[in-house]
Structures are given as C-alpha cells and as structure tokens.
N, C-alpha and C. Protein backbone atom coordinates (compact mmCIF):
# COMPACT_ATOMS: atom_id res chain seq x y z
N UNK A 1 138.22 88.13 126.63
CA UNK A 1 138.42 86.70 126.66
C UNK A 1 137.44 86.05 127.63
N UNK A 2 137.37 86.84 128.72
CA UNK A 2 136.37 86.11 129.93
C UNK A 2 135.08 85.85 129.29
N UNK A 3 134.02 86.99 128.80
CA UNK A 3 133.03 86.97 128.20
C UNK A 3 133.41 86.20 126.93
N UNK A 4 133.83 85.71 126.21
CA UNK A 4 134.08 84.86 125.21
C UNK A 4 133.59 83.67 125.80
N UNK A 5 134.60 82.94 126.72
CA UNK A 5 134.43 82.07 127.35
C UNK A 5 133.22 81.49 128.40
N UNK A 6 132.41 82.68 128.79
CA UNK A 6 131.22 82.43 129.63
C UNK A 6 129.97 82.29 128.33
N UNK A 7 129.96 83.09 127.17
CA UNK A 7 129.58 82.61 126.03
C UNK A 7 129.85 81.08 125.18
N UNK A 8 130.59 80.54 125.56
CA UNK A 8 130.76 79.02 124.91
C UNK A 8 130.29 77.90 126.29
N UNK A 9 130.48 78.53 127.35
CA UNK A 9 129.89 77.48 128.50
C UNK A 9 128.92 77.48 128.63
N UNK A 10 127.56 78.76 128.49
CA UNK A 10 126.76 78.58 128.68
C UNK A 10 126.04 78.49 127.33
N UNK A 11 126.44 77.90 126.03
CA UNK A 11 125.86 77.57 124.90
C UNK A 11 125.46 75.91 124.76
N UNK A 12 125.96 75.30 125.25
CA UNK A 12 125.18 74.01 125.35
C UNK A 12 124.00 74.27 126.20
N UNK A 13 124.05 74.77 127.28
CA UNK A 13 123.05 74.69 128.45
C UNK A 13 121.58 75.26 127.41
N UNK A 14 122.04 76.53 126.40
CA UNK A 14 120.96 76.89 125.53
C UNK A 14 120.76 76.49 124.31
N UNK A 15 121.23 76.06 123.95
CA UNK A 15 121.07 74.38 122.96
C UNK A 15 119.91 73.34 123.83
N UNK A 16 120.00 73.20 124.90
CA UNK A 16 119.60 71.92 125.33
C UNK A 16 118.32 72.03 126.13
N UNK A 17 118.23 73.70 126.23
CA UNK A 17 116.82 74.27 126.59
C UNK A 17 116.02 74.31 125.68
N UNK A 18 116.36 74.55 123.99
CA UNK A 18 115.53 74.72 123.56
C UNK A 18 114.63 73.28 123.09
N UNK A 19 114.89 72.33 123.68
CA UNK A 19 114.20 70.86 123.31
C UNK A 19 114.15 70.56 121.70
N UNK A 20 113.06 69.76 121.78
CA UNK A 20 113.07 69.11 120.72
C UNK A 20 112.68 69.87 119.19
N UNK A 21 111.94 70.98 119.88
CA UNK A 21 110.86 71.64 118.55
C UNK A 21 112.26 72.71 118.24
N UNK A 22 113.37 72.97 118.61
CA UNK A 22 114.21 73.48 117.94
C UNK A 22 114.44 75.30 118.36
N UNK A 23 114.76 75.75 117.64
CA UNK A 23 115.04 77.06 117.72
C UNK A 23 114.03 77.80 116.73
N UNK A 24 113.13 79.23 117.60
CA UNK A 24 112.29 79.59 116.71
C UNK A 24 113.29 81.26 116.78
N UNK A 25 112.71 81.43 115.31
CA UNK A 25 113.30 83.05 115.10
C UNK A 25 112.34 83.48 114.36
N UNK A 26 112.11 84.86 114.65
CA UNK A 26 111.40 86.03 113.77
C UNK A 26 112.19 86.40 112.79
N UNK A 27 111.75 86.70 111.50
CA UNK A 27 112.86 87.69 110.49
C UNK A 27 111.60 88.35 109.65
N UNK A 28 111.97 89.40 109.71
CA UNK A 28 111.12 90.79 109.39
C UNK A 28 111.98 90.91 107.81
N UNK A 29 111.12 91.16 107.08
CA UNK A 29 111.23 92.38 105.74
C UNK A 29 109.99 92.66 105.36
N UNK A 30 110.57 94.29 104.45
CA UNK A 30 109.58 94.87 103.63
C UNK A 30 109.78 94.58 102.34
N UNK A 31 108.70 94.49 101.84
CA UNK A 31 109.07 94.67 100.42
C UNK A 31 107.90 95.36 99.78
N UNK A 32 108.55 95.88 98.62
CA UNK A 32 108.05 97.81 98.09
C UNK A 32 107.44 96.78 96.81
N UNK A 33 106.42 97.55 96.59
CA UNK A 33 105.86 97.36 95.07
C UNK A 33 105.25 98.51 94.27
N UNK A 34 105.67 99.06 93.54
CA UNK A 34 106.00 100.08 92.59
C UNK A 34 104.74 100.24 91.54
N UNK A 35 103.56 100.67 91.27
CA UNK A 35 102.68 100.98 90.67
C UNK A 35 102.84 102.18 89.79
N UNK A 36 103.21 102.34 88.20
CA UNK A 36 103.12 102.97 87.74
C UNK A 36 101.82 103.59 87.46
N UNK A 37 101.10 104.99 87.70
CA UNK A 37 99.77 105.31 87.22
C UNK A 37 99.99 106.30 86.30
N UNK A 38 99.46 106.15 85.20
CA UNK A 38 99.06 106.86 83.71
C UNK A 38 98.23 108.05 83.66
N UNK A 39 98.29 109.35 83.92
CA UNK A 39 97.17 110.50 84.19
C UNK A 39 96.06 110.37 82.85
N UNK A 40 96.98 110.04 81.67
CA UNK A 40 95.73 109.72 80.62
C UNK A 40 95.07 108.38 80.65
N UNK A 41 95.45 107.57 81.61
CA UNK A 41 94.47 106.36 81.59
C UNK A 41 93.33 106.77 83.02
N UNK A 42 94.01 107.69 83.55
CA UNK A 42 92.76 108.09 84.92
C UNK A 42 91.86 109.03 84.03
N UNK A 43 92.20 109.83 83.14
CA UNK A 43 91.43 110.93 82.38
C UNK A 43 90.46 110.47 82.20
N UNK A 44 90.81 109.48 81.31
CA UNK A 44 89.65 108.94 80.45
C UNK A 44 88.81 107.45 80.54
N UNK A 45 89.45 106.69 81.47
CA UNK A 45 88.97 105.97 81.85
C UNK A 45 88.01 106.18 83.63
N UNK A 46 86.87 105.61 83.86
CA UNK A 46 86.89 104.67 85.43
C UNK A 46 87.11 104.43 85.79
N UNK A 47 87.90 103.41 86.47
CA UNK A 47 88.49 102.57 87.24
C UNK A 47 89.31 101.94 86.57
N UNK A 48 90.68 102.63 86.46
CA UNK A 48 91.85 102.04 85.95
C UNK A 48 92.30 101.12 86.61
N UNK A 49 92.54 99.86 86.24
CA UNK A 49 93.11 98.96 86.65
C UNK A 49 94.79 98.51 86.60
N UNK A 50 95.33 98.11 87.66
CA UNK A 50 96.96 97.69 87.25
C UNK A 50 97.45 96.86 88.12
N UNK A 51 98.04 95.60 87.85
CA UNK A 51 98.25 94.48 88.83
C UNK A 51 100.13 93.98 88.47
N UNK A 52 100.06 93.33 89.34
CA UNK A 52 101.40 92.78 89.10
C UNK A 52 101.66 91.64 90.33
N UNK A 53 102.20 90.74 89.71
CA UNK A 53 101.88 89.13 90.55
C UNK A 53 103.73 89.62 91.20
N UNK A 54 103.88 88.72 92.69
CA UNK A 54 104.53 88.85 93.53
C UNK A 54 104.50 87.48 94.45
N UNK A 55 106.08 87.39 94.31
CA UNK A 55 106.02 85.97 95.15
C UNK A 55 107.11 86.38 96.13
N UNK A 56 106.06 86.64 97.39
CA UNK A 56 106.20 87.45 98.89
C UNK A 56 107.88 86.12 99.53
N UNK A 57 106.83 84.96 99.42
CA UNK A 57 107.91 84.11 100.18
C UNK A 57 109.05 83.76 99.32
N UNK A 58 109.02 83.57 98.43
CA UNK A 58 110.50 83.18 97.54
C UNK A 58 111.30 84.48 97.56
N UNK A 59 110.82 85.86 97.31
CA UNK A 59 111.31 87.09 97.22
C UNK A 59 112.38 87.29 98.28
N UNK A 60 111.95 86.91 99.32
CA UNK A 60 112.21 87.92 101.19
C UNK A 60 112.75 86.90 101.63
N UNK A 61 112.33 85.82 101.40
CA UNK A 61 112.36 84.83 102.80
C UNK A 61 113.22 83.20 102.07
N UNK A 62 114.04 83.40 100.77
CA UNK A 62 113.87 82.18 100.35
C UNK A 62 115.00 81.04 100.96
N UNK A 63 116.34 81.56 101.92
CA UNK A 63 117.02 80.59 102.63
C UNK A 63 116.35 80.01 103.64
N UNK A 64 115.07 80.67 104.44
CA UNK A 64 114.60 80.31 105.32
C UNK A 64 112.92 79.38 104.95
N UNK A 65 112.56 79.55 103.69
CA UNK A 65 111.41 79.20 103.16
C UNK A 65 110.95 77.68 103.77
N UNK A 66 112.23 76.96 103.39
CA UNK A 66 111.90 75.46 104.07
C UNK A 66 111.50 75.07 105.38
N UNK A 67 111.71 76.30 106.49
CA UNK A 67 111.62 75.96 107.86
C UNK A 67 110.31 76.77 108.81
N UNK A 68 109.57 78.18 107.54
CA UNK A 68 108.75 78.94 108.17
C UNK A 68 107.61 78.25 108.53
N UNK A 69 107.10 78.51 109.36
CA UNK A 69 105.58 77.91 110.10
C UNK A 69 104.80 78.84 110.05
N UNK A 70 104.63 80.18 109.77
CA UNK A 70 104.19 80.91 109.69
C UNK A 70 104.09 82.62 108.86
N UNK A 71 103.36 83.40 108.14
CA UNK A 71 103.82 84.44 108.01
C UNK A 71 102.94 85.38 108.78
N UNK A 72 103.34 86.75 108.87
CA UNK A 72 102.15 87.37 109.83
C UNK A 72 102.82 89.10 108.88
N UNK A 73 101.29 89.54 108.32
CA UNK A 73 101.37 91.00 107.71
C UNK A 73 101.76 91.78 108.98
N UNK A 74 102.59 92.49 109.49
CA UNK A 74 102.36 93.10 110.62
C UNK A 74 102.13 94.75 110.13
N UNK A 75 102.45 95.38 108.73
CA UNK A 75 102.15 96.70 108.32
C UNK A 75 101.79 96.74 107.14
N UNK A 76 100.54 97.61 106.42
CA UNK A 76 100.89 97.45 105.34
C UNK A 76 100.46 99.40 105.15
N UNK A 77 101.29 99.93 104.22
CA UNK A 77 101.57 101.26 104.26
C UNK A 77 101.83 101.68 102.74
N UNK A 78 100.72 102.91 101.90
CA UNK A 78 101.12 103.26 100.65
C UNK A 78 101.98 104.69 100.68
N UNK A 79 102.35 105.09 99.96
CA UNK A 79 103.11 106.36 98.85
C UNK A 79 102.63 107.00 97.99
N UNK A 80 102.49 107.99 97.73
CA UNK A 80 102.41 108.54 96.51
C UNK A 80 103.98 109.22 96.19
N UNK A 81 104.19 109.31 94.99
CA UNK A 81 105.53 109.55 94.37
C UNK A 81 105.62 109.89 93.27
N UNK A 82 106.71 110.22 92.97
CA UNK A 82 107.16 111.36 91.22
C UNK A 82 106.59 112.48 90.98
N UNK A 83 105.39 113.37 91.62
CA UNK A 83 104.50 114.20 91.26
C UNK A 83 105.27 115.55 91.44
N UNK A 84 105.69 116.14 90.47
CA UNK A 84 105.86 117.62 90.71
C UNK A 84 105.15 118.91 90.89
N UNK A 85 104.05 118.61 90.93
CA UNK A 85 102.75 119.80 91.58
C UNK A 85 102.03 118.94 92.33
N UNK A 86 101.31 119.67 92.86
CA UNK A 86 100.13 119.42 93.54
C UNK A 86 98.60 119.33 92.85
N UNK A 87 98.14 118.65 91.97
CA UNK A 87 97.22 118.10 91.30
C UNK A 87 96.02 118.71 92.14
N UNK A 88 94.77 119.33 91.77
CA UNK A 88 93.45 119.70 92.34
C UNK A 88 92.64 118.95 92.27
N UNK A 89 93.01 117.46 92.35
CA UNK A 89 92.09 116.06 92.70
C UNK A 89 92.56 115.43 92.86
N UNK A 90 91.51 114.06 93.29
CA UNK A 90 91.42 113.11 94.63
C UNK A 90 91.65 111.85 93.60
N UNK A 91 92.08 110.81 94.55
CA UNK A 91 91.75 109.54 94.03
C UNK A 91 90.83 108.77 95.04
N UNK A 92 89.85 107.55 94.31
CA UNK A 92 89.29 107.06 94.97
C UNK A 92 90.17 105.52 94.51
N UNK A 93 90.70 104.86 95.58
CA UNK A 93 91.68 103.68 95.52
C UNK A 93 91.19 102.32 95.65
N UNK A 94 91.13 101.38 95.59
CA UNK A 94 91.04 99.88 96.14
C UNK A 94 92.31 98.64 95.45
N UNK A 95 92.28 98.22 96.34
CA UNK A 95 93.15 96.98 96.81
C UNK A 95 92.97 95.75 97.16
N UNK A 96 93.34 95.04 96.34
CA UNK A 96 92.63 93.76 96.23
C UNK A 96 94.09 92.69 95.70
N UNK A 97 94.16 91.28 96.46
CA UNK A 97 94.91 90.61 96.40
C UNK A 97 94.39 89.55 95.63
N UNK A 98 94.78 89.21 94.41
CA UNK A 98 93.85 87.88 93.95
C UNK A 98 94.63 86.87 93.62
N UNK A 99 94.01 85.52 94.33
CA UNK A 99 94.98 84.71 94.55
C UNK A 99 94.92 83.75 93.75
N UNK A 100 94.28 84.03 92.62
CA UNK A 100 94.07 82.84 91.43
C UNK A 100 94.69 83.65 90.13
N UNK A 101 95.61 84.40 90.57
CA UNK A 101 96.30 85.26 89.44
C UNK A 101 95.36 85.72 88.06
N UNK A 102 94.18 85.74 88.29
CA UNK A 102 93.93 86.44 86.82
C UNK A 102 94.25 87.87 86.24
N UNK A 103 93.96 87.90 84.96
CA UNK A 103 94.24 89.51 84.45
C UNK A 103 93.25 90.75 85.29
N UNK A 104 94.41 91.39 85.52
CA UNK A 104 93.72 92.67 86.60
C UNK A 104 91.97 92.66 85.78
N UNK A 105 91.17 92.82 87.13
CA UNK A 105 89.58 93.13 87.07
C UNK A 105 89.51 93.87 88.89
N UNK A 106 88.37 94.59 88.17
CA UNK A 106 88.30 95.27 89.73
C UNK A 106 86.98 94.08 90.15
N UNK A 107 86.52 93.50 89.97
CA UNK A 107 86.11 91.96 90.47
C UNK A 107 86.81 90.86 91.11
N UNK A 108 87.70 90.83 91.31
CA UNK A 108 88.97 89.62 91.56
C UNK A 108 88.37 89.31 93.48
N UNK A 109 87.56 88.79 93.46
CA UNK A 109 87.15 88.52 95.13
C UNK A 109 87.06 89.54 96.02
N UNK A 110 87.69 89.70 96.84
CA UNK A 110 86.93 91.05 98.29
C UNK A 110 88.21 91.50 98.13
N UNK A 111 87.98 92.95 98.68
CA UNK A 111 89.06 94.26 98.42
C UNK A 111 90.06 94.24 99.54
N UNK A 112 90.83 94.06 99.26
CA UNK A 112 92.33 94.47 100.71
C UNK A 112 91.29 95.66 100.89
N UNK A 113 91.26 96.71 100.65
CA UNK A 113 91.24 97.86 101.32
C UNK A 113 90.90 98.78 100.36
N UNK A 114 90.10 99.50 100.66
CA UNK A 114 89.34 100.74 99.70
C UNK A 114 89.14 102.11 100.54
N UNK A 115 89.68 103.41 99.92
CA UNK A 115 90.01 104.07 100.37
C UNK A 115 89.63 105.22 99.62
N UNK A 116 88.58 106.20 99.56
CA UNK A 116 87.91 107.32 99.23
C UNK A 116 88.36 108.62 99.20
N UNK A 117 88.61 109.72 98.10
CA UNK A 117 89.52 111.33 97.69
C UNK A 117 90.72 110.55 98.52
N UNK A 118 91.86 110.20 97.92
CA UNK A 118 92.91 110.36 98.43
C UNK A 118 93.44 111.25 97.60
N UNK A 119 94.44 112.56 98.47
CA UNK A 119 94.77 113.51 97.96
C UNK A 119 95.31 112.87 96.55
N UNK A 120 95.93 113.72 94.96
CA UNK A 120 97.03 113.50 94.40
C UNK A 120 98.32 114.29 94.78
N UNK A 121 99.23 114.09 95.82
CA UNK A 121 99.96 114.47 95.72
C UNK A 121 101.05 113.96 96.96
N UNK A 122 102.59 114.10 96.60
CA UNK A 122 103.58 113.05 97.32
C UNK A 122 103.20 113.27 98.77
N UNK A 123 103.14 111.86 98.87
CA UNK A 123 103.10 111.85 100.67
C UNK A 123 104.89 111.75 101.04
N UNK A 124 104.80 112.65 102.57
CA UNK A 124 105.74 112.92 103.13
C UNK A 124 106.02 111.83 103.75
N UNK A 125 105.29 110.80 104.57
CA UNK A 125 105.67 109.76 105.06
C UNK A 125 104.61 108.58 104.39
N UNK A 126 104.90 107.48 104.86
CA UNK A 126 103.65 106.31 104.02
C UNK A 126 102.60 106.38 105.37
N UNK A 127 101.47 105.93 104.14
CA UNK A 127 100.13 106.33 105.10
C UNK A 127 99.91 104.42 105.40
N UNK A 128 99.50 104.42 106.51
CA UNK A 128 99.05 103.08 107.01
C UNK A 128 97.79 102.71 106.35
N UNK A 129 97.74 101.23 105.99
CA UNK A 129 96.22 100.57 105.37
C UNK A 129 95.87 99.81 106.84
N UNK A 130 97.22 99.12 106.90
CA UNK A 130 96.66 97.76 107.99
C UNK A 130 97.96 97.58 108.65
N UNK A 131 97.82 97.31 110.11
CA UNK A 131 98.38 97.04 111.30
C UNK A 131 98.34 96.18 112.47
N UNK A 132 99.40 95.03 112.88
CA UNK A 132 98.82 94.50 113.70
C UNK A 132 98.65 95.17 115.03
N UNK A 133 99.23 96.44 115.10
CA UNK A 133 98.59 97.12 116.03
C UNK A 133 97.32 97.56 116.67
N UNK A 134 96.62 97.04 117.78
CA UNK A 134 95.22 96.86 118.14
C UNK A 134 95.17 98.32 117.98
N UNK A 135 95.90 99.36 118.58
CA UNK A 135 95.34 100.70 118.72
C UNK A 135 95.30 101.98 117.69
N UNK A 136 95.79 101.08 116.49
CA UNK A 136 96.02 101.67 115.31
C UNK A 136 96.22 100.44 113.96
N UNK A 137 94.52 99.73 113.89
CA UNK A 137 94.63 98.74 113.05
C UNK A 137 94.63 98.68 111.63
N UNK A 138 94.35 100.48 111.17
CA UNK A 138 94.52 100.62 109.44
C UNK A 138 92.87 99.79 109.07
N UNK A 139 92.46 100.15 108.08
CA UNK A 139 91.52 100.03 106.71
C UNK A 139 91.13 98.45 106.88
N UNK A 140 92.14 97.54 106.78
CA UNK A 140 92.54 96.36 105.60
C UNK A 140 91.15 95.87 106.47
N UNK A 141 90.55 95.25 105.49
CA UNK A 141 89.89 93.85 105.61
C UNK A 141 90.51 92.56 106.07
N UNK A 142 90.65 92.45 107.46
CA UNK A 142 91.22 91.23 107.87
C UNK A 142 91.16 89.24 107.75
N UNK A 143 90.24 89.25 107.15
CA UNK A 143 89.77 88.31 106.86
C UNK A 143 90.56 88.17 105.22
N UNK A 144 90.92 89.05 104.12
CA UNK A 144 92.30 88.91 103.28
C UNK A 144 93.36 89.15 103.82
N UNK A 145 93.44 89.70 104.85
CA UNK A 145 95.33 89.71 105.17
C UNK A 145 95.15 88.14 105.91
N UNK A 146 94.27 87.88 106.20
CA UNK A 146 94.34 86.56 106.83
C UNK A 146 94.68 85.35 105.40
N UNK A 147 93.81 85.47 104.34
CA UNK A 147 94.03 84.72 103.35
C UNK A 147 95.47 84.86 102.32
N UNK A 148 95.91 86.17 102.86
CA UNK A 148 97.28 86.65 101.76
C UNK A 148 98.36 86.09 103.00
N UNK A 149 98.11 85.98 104.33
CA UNK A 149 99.39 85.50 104.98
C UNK A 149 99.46 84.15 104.56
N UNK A 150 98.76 83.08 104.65
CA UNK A 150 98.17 81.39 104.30
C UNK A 150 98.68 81.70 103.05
N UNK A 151 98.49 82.40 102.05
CA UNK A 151 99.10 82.15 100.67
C UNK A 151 100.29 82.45 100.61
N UNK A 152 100.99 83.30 101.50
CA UNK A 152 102.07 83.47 101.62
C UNK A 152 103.16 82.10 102.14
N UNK A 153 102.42 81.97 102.64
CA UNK A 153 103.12 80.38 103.86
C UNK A 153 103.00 79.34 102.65
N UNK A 154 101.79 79.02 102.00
CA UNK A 154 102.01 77.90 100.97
C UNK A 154 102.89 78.30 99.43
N UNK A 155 103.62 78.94 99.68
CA UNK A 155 104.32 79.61 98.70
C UNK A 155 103.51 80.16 97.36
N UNK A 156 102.14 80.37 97.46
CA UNK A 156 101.89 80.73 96.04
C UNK A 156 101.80 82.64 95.61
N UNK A 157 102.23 82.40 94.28
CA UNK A 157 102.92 83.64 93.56
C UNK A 157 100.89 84.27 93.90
N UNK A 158 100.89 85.83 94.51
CA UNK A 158 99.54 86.22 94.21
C UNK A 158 99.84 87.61 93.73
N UNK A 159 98.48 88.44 93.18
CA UNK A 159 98.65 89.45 92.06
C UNK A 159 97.61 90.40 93.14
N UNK A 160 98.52 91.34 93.38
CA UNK A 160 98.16 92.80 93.51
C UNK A 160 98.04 93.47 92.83
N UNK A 161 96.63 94.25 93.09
CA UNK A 161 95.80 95.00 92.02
C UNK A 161 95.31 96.34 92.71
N UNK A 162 95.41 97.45 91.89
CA UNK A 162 95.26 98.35 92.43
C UNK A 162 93.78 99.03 91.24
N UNK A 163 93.11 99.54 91.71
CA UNK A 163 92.06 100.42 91.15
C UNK A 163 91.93 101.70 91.26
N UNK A 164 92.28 102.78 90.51
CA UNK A 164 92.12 103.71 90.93
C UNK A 164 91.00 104.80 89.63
N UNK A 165 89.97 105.75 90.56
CA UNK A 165 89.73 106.68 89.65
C UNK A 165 89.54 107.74 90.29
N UNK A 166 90.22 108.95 89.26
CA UNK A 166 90.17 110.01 89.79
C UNK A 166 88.77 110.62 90.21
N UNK A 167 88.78 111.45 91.08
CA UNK A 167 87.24 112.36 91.78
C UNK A 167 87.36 113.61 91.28
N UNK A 168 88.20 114.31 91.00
CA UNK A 168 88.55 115.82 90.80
C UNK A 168 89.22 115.91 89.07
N UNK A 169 89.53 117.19 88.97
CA UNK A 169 90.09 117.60 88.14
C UNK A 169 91.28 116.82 87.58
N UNK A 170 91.05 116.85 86.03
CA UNK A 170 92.04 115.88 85.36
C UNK A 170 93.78 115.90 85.47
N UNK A 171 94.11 114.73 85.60
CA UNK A 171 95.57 114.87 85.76
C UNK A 171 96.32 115.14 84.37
N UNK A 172 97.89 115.70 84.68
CA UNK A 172 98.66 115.91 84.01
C UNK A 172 99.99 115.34 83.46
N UNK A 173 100.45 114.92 84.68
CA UNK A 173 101.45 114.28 85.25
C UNK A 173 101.55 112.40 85.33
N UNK A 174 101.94 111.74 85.15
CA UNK A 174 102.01 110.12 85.84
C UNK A 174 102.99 110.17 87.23
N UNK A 175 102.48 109.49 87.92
CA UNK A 175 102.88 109.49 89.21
C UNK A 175 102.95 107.77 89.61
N UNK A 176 103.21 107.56 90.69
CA UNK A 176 103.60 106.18 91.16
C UNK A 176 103.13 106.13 92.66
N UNK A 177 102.65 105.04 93.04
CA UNK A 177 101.78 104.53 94.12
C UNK A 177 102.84 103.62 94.42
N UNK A 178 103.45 103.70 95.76
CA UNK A 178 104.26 102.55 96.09
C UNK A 178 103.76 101.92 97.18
N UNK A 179 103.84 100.35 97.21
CA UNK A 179 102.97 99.71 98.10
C UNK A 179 103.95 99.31 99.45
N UNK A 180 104.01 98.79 100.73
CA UNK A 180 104.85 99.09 101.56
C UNK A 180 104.25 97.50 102.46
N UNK A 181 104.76 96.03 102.78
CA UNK A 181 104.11 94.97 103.09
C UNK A 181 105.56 94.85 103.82
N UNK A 182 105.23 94.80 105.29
CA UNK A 182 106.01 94.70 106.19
C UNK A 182 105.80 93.50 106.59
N UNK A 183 105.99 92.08 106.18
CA UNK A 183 106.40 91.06 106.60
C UNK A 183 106.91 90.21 107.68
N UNK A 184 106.96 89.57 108.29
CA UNK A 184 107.78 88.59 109.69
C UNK A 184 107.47 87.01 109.02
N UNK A 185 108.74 86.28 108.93
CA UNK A 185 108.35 84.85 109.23
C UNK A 185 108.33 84.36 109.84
N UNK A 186 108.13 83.19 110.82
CA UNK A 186 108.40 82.48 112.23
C UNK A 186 109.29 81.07 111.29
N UNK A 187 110.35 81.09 112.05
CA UNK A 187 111.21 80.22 111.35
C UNK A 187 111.40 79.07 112.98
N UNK A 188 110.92 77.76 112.45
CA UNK A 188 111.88 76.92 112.99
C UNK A 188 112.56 76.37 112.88
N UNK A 189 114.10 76.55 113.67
CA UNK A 189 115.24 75.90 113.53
C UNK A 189 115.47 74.37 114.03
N UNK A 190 115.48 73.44 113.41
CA UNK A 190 115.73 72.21 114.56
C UNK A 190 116.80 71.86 114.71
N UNK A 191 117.16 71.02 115.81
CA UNK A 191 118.46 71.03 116.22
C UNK A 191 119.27 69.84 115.60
C-alpha cells in the first residue's frame, strides 16, 4: 500500500517534468521476412531474383504510427532454413530495398548489402548484415538504411529484393532465407 501510494504522489511531479514536448518512448520490434528459394531456379538461372513489398510501419508500429518522430534500423540479421543436407555450394547474395516498388530487378537503385560464397546450409544463429553498433557495424550500406528508415517514418509500403546465385555445385533441395529487421520507433506522447 505504501509504495502504491508514493507511486500516485510522485506522478504528477512526473507528468509536469516532462513539459510541453510530452512523453517520449522507444518501442522495439522485429519483423521476419520469409524468402522462399527454388534450387531449380538457382540451377538454371543467374541471378535469381525474389521480392516482396512490406509495410514496416503499419505492420509493427500501427497504434503508435500517428505519434512516431522517428524510426532507427538498429539490426538487421539473415537465416538460412529448411535444408536437410549440407549442399557443396555457396551463394553469392544481394539486398536491395526499392522504394518505388517495381517488379523484382537486380537494378532497383544501390544494394542494402551484398555478400559473396555464403555457405548453403542452416545457420545455427542469424548472421548480422547491419548494426547500430559502432564495434560491430555489419555489411549494410548506410546511406540505404538511412533511406529505408525515412521511408519507414513516411509510411511508404517498400519491396525487398533478394538476388541470389549459386557459386558451387547445383542444388537439390529449396530452402528459405529469412530476413531479421530489428526496428525501434521514437514515439511522442503529448500530454
């Protein structure tokens, strides 16, 4: 009861600190994006292409959408998945966010992130692209996570595209690339 009560007395006092610009809060999510890959479209094709449009802020964030000032990528981390052997080749990957939604092209403006023999086979934990961690900043081209957070904030739907072609020996199997976008909004609350 005591702590109840020292909690309601000193809640105006923090109401009335936070002035005029209101109450700011962080809220973190991930959200997963699921890439089916085709071993007979890596066979026989180059640079298989596969995209799928994603609307980051309506998805994660949409009770708070009206009040964010900001979004900030703080991880972004892939998967490999479904594979029941261990495949004797590589993929060579790229990542690219295009924000004028066209039909997947491995042309669609500058690459999130391109990434050379990545093994085929399930990763045990997700491998980092990009981080706002200075001492472990990942791959990404910062100058698009800079343009995919801004598109994120103006709410528009953008299309992730993945490229992949195999380096090694032909696949057998279809497997799945899962994408891993660790999110924060800055929400202000006003009073």
């Amino acid at each position: 009861m005591r702590k109840q009560l020292i909690i309601l007395l000193t809640l105006p006092f923090l109401l009335l600190g936070c002035g005029e610009a209101g109450v700011e809060s962080d809220i973190s999510k991930t959200s997963e994006l699921d890439f089916e890959i085709a071993a007979s479209d890596l066979n026989l094709a180059l640079g298989s292409t596969i995209a799928q449009s994603f609307d980051f802020a309506n998805e994660d964030f949409d009770e708070y959408i009206s009040d964010v000032e900001m979004f900030t990528l703080n991880q972004l981390e892939f998967e490999i998945l479904e594979l029941s052997g261990a495949p004797a080749t590589t993929l060579d990957l790229e990542i690219r966010i295009d924000f004028d939604n066209n039909t997947a092209s491995t042309t669609d403006g500058e690459a999130l992130v391109s990434i050379a023999n990545v093994p085929v086979a399930n990763t045990t934990s997700p491998v980092l692209l990009y981080s706002t961690d200075a001492s472990n900043p990942g791959l990404a081209n910062t100058s698009v996570v800079t343009a995919f957070e801004q598109a994120v904030l103006n709410k528009r739907t953008v299309e992730i595209e993945i490229t992949s072609s195999k380096t090694g020996a032909d696949l057998t199997e279809n497997f799945k690339i899962n994408l891993l976008f660790d999110l924060t909004a800055r929400v202000q609350l006003d009073n």
